[in-house]
Protein backbone atom coordinates (compact mmCIF):
# COMPACT_ATOMS: atom_id res chain seq x y z
CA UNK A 1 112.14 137.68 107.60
CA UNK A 2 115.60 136.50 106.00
CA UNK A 3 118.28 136.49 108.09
CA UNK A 4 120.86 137.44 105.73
CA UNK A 5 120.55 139.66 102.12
CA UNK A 6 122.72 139.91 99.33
CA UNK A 7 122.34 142.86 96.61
CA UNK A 8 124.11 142.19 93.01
CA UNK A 9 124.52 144.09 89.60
CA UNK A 10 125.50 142.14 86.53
CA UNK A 11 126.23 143.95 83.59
CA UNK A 12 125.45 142.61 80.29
CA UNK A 13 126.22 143.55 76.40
CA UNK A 14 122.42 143.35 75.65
CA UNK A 15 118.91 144.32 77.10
CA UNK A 16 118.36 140.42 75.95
CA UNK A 17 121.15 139.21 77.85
CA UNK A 18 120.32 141.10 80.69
CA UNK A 19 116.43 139.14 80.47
CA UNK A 20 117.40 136.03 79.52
CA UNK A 21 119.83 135.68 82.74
CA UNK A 22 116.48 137.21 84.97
CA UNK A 23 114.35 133.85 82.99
CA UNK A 24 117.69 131.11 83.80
CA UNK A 25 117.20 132.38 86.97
CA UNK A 26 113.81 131.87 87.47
CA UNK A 27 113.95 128.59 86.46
CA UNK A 28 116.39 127.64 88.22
CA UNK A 29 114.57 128.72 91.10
CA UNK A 30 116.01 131.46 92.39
CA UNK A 31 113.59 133.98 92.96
CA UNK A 32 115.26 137.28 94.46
CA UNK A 33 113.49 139.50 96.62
CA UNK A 34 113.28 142.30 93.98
CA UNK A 35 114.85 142.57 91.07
CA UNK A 36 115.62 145.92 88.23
CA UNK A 37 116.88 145.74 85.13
CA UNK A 38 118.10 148.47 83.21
CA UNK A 39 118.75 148.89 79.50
CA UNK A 40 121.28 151.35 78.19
CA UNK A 41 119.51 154.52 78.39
CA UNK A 42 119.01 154.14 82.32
CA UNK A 43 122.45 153.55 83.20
CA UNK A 44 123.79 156.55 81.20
CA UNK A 45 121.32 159.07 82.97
CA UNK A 46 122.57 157.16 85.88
CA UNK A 47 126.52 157.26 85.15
CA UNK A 48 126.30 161.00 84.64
CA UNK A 49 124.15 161.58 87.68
CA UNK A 50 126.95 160.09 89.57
CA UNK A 51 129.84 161.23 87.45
CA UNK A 52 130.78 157.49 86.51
CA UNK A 53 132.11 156.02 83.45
CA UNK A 54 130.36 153.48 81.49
CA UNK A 55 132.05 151.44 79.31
CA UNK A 56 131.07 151.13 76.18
CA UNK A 57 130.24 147.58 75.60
CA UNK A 58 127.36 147.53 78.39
CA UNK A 59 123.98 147.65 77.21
CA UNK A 60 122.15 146.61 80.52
CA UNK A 61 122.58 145.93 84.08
CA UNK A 62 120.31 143.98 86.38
CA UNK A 63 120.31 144.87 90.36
CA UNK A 64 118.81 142.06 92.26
CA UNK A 65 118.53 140.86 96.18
CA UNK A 66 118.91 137.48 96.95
CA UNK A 67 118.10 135.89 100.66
CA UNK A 68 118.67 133.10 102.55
CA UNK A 69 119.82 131.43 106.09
CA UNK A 70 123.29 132.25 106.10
CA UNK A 71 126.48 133.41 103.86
CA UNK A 72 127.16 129.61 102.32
CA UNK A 73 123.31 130.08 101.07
CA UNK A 74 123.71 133.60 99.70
CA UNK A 75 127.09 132.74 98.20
CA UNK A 76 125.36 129.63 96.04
CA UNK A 77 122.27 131.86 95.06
CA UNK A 78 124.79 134.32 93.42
CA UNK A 79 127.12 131.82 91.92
CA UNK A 80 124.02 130.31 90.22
CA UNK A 81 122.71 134.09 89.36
CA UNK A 82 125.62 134.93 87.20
CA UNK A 83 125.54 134.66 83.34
């Protein structure tokens, strides 16, 4: 079992974006524990479910967890996760 788990959500202007960031990763190799991407469509039924505003410019999110050994670890995984 990890010992410590991170969760991020990037947002990105594209569904494409949004995949091509869940590929750098990969190859990269950071492979997070799960991973769910979303294209615009999701996050609006999602934003009204929760009463949030979207902004306009997002066309897909990606929610991902990330482990490792301690904070340092986690904190490198998601500086190399971001687009």
């Amino acid at each position: 079992m990890p010992k410590k788990r991170r969760t991020l959500q990037i947002m990105f202007r594209t569904f494409d974006d949004g995949c091509m960031t869940i590929q750098k990763m990969l190859q990269s190799n950071i492979v997070p524990a799960t991973a769910e991407i979303m294209d615009r469509t999701c996050l609006d039924s999602v934003a009204r479910h929760r009463k949030l505003d979207l902004a306009p410019d997002i066309g897909a999110s990606i929610v991902i967890e990330i482990d490792g050994e301690d904070d340092k670890a986690l904190e490198t995984q998601a500086n190399r996760s971001k687009p």
